[in-house]
Protein backbone atom coordinates (compact mmCIF):
# COMPACT_ATOMS: atom_id res chain seq x y z
CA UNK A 1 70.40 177.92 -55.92
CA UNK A 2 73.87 177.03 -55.71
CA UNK A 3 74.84 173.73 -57.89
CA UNK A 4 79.14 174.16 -56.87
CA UNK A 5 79.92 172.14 -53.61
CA UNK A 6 82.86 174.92 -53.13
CA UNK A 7 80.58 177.98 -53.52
CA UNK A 8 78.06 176.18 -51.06
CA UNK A 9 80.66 175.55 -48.79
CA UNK A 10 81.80 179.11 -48.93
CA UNK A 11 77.97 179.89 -48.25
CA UNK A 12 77.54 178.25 -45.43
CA UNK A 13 80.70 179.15 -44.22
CA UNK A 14 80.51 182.99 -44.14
CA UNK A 15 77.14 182.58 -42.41
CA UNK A 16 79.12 180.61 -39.61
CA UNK A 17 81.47 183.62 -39.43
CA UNK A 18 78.28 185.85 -37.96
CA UNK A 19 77.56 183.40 -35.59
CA UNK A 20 81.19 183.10 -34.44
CA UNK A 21 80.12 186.78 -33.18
CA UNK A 22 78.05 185.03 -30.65
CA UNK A 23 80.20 182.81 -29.57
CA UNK A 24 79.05 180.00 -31.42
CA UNK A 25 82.40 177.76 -31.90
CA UNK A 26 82.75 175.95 -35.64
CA UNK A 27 82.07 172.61 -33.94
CA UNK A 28 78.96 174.18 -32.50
CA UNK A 29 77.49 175.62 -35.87
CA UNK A 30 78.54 171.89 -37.22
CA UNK A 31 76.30 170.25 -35.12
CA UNK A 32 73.36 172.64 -35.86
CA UNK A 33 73.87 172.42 -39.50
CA UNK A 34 73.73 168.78 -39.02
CA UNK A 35 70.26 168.94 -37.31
CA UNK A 36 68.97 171.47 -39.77
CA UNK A 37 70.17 169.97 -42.62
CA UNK A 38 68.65 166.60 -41.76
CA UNK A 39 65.33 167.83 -40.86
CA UNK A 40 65.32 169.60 -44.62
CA UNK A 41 66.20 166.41 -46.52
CA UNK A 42 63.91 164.40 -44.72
CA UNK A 43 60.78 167.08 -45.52
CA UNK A 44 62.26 166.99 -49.22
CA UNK A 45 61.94 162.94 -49.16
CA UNK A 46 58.80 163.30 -47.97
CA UNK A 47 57.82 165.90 -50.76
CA UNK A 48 59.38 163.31 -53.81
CA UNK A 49 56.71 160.78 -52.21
CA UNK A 50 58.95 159.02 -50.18
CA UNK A 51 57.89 157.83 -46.58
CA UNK A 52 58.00 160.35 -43.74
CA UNK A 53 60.70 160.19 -41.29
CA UNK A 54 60.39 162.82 -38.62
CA UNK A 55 56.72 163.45 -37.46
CA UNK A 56 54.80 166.10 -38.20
CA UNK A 57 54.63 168.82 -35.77
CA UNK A 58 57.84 168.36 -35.22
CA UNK A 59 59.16 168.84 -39.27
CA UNK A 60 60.86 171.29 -41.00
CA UNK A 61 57.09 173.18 -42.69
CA UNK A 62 56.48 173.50 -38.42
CA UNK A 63 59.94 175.28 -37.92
CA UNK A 64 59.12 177.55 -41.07
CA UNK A 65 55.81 178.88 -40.14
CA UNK A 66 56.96 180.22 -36.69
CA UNK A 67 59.71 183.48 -36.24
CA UNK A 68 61.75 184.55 -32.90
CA UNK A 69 61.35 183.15 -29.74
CA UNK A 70 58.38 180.97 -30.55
CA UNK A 71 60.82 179.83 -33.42
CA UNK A 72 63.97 179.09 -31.15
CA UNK A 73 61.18 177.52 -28.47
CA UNK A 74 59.86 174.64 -30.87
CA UNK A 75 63.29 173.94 -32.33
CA UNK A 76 64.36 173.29 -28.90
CA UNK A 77 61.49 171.38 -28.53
CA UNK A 78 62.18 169.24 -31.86
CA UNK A 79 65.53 168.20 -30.37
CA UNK A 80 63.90 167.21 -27.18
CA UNK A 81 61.37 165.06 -28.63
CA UNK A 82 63.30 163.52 -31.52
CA UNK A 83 66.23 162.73 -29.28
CA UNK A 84 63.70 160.88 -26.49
CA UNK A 85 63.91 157.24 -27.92
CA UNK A 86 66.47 154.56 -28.80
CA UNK A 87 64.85 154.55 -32.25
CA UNK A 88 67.25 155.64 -35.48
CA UNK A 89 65.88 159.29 -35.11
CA UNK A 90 66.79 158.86 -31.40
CA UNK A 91 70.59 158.57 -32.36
CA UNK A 92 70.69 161.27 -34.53
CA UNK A 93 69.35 163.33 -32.06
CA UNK A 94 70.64 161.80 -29.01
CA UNK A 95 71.68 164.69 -26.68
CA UNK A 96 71.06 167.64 -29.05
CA UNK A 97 71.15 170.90 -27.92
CA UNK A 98 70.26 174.40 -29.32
CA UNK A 99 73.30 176.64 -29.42
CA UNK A 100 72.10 179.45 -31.27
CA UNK A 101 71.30 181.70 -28.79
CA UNK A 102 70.31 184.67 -31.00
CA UNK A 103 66.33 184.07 -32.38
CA UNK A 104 67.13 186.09 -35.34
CA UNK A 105 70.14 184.28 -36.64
CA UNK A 106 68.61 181.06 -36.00
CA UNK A 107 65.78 182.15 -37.77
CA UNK A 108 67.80 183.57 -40.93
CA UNK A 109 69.81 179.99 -40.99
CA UNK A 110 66.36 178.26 -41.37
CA UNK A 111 64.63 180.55 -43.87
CA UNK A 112 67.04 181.91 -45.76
CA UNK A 113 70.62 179.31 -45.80
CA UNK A 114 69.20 176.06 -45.72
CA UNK A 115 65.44 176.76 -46.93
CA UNK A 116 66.50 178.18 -49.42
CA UNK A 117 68.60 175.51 -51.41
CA UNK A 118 66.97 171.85 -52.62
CA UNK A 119 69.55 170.11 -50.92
CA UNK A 120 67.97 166.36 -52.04
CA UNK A 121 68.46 167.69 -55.63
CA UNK A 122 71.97 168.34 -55.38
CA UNK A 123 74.09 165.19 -56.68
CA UNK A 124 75.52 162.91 -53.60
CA UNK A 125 79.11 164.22 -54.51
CA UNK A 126 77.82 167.94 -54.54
CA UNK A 127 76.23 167.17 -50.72
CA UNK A 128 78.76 165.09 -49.54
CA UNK A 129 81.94 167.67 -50.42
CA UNK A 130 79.93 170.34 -48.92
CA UNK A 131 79.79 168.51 -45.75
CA UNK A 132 83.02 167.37 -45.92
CA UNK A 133 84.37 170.73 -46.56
CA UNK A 134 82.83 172.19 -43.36
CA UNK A 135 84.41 168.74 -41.06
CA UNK A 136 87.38 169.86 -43.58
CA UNK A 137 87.25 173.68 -42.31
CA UNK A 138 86.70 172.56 -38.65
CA UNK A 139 89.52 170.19 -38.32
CA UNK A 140 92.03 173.28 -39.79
CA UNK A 141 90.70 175.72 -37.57
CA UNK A 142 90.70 173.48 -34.23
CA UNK A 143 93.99 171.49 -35.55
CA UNK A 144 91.96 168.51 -33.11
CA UNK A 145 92.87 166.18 -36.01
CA UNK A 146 89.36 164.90 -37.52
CA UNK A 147 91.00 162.00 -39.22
CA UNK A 148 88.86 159.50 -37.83
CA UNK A 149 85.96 161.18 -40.10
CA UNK A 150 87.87 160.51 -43.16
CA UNK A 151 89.02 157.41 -44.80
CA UNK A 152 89.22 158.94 -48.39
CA UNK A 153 86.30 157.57 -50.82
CA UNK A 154 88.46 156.85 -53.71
CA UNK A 155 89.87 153.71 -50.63
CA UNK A 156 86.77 153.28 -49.31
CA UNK A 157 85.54 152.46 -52.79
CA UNK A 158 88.28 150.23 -53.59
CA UNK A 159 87.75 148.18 -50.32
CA UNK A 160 84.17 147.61 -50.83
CA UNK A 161 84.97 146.59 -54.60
CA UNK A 162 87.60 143.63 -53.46
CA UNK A 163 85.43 142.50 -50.62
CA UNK A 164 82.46 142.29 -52.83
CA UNK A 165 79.90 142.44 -50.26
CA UNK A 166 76.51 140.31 -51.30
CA UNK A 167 72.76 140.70 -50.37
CA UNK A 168 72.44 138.51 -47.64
CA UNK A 169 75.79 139.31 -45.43
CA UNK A 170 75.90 140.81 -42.14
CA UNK A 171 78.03 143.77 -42.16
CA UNK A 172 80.03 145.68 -39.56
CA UNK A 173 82.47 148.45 -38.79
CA UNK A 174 83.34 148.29 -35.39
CA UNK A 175 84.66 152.35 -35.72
CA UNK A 176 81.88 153.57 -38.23
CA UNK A 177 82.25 157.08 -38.21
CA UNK A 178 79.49 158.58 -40.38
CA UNK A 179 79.15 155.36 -42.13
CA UNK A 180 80.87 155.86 -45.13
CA UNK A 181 81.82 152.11 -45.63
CA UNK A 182 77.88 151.23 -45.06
CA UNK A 183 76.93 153.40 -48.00
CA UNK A 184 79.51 151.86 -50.29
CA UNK A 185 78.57 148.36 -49.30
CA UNK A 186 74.75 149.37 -49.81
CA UNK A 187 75.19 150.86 -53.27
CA UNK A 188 77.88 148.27 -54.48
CA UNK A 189 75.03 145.62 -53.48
CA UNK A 190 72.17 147.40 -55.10
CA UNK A 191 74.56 147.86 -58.06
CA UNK A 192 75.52 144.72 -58.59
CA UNK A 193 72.38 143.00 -58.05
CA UNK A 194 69.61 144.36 -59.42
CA UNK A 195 67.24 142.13 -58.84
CA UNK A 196 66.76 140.98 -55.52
CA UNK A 197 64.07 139.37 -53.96
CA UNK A 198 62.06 140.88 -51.37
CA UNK A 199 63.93 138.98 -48.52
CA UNK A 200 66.80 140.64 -49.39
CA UNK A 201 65.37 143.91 -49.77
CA UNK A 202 64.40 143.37 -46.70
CA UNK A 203 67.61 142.35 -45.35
CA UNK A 204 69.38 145.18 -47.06
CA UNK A 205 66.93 147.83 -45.65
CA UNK A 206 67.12 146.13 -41.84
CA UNK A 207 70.04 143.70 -40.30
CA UNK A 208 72.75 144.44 -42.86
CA UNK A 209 74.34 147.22 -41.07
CA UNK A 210 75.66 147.61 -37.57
CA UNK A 211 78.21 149.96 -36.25
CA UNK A 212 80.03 150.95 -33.40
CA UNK A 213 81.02 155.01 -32.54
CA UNK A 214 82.02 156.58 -29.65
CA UNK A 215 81.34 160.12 -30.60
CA UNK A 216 77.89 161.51 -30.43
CA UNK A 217 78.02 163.77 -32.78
CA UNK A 218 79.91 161.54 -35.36
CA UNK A 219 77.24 158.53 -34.89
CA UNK A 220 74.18 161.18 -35.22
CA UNK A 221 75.85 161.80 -38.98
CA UNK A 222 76.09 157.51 -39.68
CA UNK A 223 72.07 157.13 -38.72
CA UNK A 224 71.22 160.24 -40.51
CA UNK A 225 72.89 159.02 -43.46
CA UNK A 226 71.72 156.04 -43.21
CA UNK A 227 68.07 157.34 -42.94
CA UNK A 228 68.89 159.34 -45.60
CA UNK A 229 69.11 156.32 -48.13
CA UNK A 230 66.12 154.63 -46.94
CA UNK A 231 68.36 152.10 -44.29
CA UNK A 232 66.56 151.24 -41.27
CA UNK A 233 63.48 153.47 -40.56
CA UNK A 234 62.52 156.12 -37.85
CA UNK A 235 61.00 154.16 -35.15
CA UNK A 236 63.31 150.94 -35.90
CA UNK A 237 66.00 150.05 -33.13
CA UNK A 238 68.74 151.59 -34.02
CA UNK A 239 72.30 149.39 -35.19
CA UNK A 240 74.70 151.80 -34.29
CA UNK A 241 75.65 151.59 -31.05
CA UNK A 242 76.73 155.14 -29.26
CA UNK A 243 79.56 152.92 -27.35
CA UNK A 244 83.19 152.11 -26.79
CA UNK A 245 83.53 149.06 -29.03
CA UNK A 246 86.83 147.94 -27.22
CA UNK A 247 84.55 147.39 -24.19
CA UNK A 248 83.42 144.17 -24.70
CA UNK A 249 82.83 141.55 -27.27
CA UNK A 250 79.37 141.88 -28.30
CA UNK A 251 78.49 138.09 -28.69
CA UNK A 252 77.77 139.13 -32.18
CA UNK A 253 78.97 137.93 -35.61
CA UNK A 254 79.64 138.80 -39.13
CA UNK A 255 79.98 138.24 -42.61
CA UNK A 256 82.04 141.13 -43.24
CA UNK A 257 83.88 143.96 -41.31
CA UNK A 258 85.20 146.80 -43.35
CA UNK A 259 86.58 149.62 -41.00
CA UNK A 260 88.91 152.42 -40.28
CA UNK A 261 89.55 152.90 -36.54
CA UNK A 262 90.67 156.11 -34.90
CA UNK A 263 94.25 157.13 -35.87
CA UNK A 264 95.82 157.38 -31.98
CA UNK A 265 97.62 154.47 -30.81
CA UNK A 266 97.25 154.52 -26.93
CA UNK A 267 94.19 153.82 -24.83
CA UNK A 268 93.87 156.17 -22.09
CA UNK A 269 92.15 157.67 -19.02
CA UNK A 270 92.37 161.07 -17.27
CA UNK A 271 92.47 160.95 -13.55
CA UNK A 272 93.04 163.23 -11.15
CA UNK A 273 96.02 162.06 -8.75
CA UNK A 274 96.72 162.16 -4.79
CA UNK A 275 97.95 165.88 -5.45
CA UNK A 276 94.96 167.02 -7.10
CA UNK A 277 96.17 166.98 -10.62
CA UNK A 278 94.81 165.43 -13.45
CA UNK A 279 97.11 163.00 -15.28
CA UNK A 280 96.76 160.54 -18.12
CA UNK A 281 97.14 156.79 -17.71
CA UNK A 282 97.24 154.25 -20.53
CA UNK A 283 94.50 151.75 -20.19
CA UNK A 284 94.94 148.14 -21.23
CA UNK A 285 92.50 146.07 -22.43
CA UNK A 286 92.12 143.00 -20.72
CA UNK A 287 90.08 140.71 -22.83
CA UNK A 288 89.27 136.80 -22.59
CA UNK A 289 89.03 136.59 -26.08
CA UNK A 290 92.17 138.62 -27.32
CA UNK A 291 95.44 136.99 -27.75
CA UNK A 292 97.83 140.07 -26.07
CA UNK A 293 96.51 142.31 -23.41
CA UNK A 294 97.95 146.07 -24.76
CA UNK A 295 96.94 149.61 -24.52
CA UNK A 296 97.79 149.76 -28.33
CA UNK A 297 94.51 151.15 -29.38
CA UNK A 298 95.01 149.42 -33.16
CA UNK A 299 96.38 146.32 -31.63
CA UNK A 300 93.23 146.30 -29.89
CA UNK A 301 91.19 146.89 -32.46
CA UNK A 302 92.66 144.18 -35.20
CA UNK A 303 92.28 141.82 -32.60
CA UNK A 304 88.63 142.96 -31.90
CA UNK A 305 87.89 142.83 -35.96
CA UNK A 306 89.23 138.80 -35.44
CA UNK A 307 86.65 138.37 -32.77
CA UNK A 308 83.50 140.03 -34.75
CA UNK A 309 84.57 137.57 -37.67
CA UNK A 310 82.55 134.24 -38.34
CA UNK A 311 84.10 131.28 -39.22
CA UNK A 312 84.86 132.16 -43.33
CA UNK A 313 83.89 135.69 -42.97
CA UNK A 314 86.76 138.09 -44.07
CA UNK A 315 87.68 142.07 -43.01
CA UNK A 316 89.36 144.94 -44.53
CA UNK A 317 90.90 146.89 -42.04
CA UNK A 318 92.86 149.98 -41.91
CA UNK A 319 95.77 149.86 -39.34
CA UNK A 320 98.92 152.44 -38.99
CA UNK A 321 102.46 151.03 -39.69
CA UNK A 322 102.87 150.58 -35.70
CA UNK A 323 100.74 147.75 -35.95
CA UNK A 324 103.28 145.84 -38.47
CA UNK A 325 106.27 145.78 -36.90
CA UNK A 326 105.85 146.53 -32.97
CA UNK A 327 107.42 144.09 -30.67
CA UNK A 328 105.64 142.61 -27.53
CA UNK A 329 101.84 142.45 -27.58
CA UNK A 330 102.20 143.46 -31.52
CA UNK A 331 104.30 140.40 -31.97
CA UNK A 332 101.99 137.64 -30.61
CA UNK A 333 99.28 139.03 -32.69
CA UNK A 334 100.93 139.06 -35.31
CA UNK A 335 101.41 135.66 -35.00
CA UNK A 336 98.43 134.44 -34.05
CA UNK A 337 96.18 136.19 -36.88
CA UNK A 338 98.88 134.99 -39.47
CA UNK A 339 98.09 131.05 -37.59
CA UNK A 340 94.40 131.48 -36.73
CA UNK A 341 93.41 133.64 -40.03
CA UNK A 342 94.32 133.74 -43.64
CA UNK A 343 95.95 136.47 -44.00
CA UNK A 344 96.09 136.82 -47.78
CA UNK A 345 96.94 140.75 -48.74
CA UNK A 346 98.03 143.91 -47.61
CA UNK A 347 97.87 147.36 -49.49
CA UNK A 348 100.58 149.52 -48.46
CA UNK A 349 98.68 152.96 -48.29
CA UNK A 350 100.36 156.35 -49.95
CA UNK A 351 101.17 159.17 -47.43
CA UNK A 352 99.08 162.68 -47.97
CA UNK A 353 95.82 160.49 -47.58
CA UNK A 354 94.72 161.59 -44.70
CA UNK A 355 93.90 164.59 -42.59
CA UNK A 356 96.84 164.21 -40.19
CA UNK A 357 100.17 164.32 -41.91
CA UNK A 358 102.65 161.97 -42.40
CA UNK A 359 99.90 159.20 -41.10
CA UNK A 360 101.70 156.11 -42.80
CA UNK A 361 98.49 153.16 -43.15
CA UNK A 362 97.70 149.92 -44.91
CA UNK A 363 94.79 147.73 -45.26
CA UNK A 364 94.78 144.60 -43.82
CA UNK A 365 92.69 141.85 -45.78
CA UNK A 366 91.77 138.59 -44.01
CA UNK A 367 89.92 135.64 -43.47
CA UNK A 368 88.65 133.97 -39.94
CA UNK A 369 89.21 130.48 -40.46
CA UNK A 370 88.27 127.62 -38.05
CA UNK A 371 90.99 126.36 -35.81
CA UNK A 372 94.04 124.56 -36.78
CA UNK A 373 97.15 123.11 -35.68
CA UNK A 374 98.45 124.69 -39.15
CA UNK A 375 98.56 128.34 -39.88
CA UNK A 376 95.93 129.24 -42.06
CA UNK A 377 97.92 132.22 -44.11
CA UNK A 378 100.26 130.40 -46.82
CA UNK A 379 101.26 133.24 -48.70
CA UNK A 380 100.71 136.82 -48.10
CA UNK A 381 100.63 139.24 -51.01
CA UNK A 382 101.87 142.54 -50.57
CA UNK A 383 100.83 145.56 -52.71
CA UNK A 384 103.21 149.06 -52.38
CA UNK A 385 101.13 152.00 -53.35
CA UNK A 386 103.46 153.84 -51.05
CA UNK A 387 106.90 154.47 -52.57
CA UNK A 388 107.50 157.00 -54.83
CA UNK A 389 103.67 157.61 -55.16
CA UNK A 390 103.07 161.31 -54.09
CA UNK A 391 99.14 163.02 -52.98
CA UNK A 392 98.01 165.55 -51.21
CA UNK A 393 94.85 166.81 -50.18
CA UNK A 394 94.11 169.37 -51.73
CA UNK A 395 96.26 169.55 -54.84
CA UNK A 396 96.76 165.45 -55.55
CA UNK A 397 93.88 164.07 -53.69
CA UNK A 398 93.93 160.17 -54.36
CA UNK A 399 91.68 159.31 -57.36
CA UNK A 400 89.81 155.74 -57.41
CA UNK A 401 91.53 155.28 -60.76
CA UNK A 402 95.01 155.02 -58.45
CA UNK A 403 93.50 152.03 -57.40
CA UNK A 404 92.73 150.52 -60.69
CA UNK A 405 96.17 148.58 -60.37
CA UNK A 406 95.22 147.06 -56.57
CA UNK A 407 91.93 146.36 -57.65
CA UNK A 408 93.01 144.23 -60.90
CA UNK A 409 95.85 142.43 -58.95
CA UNK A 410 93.41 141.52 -56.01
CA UNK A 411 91.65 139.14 -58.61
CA UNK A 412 88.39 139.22 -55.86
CA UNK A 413 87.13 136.73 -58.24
CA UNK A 414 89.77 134.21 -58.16
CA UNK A 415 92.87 135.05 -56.11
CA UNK A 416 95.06 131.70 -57.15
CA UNK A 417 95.29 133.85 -60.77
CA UNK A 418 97.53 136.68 -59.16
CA UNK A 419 100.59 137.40 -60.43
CA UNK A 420 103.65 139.31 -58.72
CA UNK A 421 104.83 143.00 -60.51
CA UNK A 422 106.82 145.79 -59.83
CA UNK A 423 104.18 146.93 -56.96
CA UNK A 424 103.19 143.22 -56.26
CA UNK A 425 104.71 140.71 -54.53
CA UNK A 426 104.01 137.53 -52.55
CA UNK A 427 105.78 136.70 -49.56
CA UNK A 428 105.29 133.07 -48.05
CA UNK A 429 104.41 132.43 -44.15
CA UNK A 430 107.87 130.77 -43.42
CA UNK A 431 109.32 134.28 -44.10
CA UNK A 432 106.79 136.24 -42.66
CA UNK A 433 107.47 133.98 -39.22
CA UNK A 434 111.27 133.97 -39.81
CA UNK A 435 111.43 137.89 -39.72
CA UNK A 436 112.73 140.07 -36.51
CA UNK A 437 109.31 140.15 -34.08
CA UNK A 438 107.50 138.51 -37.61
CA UNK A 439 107.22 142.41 -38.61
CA UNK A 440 104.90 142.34 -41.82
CA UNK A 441 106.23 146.29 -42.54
CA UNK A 442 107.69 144.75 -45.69
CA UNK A 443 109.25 147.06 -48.83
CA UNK A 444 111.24 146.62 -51.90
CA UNK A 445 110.80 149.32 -54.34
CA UNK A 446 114.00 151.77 -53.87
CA UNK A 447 112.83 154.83 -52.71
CA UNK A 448 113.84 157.43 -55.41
CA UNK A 449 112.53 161.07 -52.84
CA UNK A 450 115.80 160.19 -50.84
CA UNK A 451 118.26 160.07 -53.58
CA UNK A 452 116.44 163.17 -55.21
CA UNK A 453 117.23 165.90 -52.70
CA UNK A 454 115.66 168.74 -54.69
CA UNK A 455 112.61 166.26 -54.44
CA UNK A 456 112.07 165.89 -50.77
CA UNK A 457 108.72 165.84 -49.11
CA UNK A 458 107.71 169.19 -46.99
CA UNK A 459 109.22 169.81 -43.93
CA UNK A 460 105.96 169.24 -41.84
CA UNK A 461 105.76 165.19 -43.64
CA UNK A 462 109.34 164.52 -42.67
CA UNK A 463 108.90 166.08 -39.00
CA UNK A 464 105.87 164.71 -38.34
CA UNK A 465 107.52 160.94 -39.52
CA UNK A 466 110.13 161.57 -37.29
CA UNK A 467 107.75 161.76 -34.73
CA UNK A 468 105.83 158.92 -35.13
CA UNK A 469 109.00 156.73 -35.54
CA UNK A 470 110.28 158.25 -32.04
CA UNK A 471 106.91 157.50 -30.55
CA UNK A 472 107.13 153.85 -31.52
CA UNK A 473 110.55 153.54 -30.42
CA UNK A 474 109.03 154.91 -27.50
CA UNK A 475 106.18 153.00 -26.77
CA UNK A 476 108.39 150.11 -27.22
CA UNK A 477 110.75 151.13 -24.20
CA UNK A 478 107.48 151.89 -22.43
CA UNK A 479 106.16 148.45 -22.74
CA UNK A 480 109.15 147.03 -22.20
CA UNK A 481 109.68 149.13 -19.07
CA UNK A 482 106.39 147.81 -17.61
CA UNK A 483 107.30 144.89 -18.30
CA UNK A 484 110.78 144.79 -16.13
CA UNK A 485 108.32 146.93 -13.38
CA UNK A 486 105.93 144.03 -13.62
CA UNK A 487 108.83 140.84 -12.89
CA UNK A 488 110.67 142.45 -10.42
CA UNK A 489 110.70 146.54 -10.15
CA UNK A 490 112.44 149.30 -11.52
CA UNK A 491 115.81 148.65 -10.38
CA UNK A 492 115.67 152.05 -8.64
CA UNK A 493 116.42 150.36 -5.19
C-alpha cells in the first residue's frame, strides 16, 4: 500500500516505462490509467455501500477473474459497451480504445498496479497529486503544453470562496477541463450549508453543473470526477458537453460561471491549400450576440462568459494579459463589458503559476446587469499579486494562504467596506474609459527584479515574455493589416 502521492506517482510511472517498450506513448498509458482507475473506484464505492455505477458484468471483479486474451477481449468489450450511450458513463468512455496490446502487461496493470492499492482510501489530495503528477510528467515529456488542465487549486479555491456559490444556482464553466471548479463549488456548498433540504440535494446532485470541453479525453476525467463524488448518476444525461463552446450560444443561462479557458490566443483551422499543402488560417467568430467579431480565442471567450450570464448572475474568469490591453476587437469589448456589466475587480495573477512559462493571467470578476444607457461598472478594484511576488512549480508552488490577502480585501460579503492598500487599489470608470484603447493592464507597485540585477527571473521567463509581448505586437499589426486588406487592399498594386 502506498500512502505518498510522490512514491505512487513514481509507481505508476516506472510501470509506464515497460509499456513505453511497446510502443505505448505516455498519453496512451494516461488514458488507460484513466479507464482503469475509474472502473476501481467505482467497484470500491460500491464495496463502502454506495450505489453502483458501472454494471455488473462489465466491473472491475469481471476484469479480475479473467487472464490473457480472454482478459484483453472483455476489457475491450467494457469500453465498447460503457462508451455506447450519451449517459455520464457514456462520456467517460466516449471513444475509448484499448492500447495495450500485450495481454500480459495489461493483465499485470490490473492485478498487480491498480488492484493492488485502495485507491478510495487514499485522501483526495493523495489521489488528486498522483494524477496530477502523471498529466504533470506527460506535459514535460511531450512539451504539448497541458496548461489548460491546470488552473492551480490554491486559485481555484480562492475563486470559489469570493463567488460564494449557494445551493440553488446554476453553475457553468464554459472550458471545464476535468472539472476542477465544479468540485470546489460542490464542496464549498456542502460546506457551508449543512443542512439542505432535499430539493437542494437534489439540485446539487442533478442541474447544478454543466460544462463545456473540447477534448475527449479531458471531458472523460470532468464526468468521472464528477461520478466520483456522487454528481449526476450513470444512466443520467450527461451536462458536459464533448463540444466547441465558441460554436454557438447555447440558449442557456446561469447563475454563475467560474472558468479557465485554454491558454492560446488565436482560433484556427488547418487546410490544405491549391498546392496541396496544409496551412493554418485564423478563424473568426462571427456571432449575433458578441459585441467584436475576432479570432482572439480569449476575446471570444469573455465575451461568450457575458452571454451565458443571467441578468445579476456574476463570473470569475481567467483571461491572459492580451485580453487587457489589445486594441481593435479587444477595445470594443472592453468597453462594452465595462458599460453592459459591473465590472467590479480584477486579481492580477503571479507568474510561475502555470504549466507554460512566463503565462502572465488575471481573473476577471463581474456582474451581467440589465441594460442601461449608463455603464454599469463605477469603480473597478484592482488587486496586484503580481509584482515582486515570486512561485514556481515545483519549488514555490502558490499556497491558498497567498490568497488570504485577496480573499479579505474582496469583502464577498459586503464589497462597499473595501479599502485600498499597498496591493489594492480602486480605479474609477472615467479613467478606465479615458485610458489609450481603455487598456485595464493597470500597475503601480515599482517593480524591484529590474533594479535588482543579481535578482532577475530565469532566462526561459524573460524569453518566453519577450515572446508573448512580440506576439501581441504582432497580432495587433495582423488585425490591423486585415483590416486595411478589408477597406481597400494591400497597397501592393
Amino acid at each position: 500500500m502506498v500512502s505518498d502521492s510522490k512514491a505512487l506517482v513514481d509507481k505508476l510511472w516506472n510501470y509506464c516505462n515497460i509499456l513505453r517498450d511497446d510502443g505505448l506513448s505516455y498519453g496512451d498509458y494516461l488514458e488507460q490509467l484513466t479507464y482503469l482507475l475509474f472502473l476501481k473506484m467505482a467497484e470500491e464505492q460500491r464495496q463502502l455501500g454506495l450505489d453502483r455505477i458501472v454494471p455488473e458484468d462489465l466491473d472491475w471483479p469481471s476484469l479480475l477473474e479473467l487472464k490473457g486474451e480472454a482478459l484483453e477481449a472483455h476489457y475491450i468489450t467494457i469500453l465498447n459497451e460503457l462508451g455506447r450511450n450519451g449517459d455520464m458513463l457514456g462520456v467517460v468512455f466516449r471513444k475509448a480504445q484499448n492500447r495495450i496490446q500485450d495481454p500480459a502487461k495489461l493483465e499485470r496493470l490490473i492485478k498487480d498496479l491498480i488492484d493492488g492499492q485502495e485507491w478510495m482510501t487514499l485522501g483526495a489530495d493523495v489521489k488528486g497529486d498522483a494524477y496530477e503528477g502523471l498529466l504533470e510528467k506527460n506535459a514535460a515529456d511531450t512539451k504539448s503544453g497541458a496548461g489548460q488542465y491546470f488552473t492551480p487549486r490554491a486559485l481555484i479555491s480562492a475563486m470559489v470562496e469570493v463567488m460564494r456559490p449557494s445551493p440553488d444556482m446554476r453553475i457553468c464553466d464554459p472550458a471545464c477541463g476535468t472539472g476542477g471548479f465544479f468540485l470546489a463549488a460542490y464542496e464549498y456548498i456542502v460546506g457551508h450549508h449543512p443542512h439542505l433540504d432535499p430539493d437542494q440535494k437534489k439540485h446539487l446532485r442533478s442541474g447544478a453543473f454543466t460544462g463545456w470541453e473540447i477534448v475527449d479525453n479531458t471531458a472523460r476525467l470532468c464526468a468521472m470526477n464528477l461520478l466520483l463524488h456522487g454528481i449526476e448518476s450513470p444512466d443520467s444525461d450527461s451536462p458536459i458537453y464533448v463540444d466547441d463552446a465558441l460554436r454557438a450560444d447555447p440558449g442557456e443561462r446561469f447563475d454563475m460561471v467560474l472558468t479557465n479557458p485554454p491558454f492560446g490566443k488565436k482560433s484556427s483551422v488547418t487546410i490544405v491549400n491549391a498546392e496541396g499543402k496544409a496551412e493554418r488560417q485564423s478563424m473568426t467568430v462571427v456571432r449575433d450576440d458578441f459585441w467584436a467579431s475576432t479570432s482572439n480565442k480569449q476575446l471570444n471567450f469573455l465575451q461568450h462568459v457575458k452571454t451565458l450570464l443571467k441578468v445579476e448572475g456574476s463570473a470569475a474568469i481567467v483571461v491572459p494579459d492580451n485580453v487587457l490591453f489589445e486594441g481593435g476587437a479587444g477595445e470594443t469589448i472592453r468597453r462594452r463589458l465595462l458599460h453592459e456589466c459591473d465590472v467590479h475587480t480584477l486579481l492580477r495573477l503571479p507568474t510561475g503559476i502555470f504549466y507554460a512559462q512566463g503565462v502572465k493571467a488575471n481573473v476577471l470578476f463581474f456582474d451581467r446587469k440589465p441594460g442601461s444607457d449608463t455603464p454599469w461598472t463605477k469603480e473597478l478594484w484592482i488587486y496586484d499579486l503580481r509584482t515582486n511576488m515570486h512561485f514556481t512549480l515545483k519549488t514555490n508552488p502558490l499556497s491558498r494562504s497567498d490568497l488570504d490577502d485577496f480573499v479579505d480585501c474582496y469583502q464577498a460579503d459586503d464589497r462597499s467596506k473595501r479599502e485600498e492598500s499597498e496591493r489594492f487599489k480602486r480605479f474609477m470608470y472615467e479613467e478606465l474609459v479615458a485610458k489609450d484603447k481603455a487598456s485595464l493592464d493597470i500597475f503601480w507597485l515599482r517593480d524591484e527584479s529590474l533594479e535588482d540585477v543579481d535578482n532577475l527571473p530565469p532566462p526561459g521567463v524573460i524569453a518566453a515574455e519577450i515572446v508573448e509581448d512580440l506576439e501581441a505586437a504582432l497580432a495587433e499589426f495582423s488585425e490591423l493589416a486585415e483590416s486595411l486588406a478589408d477597406v481597400g487592399g494591400t497597397g501592393a498594386d
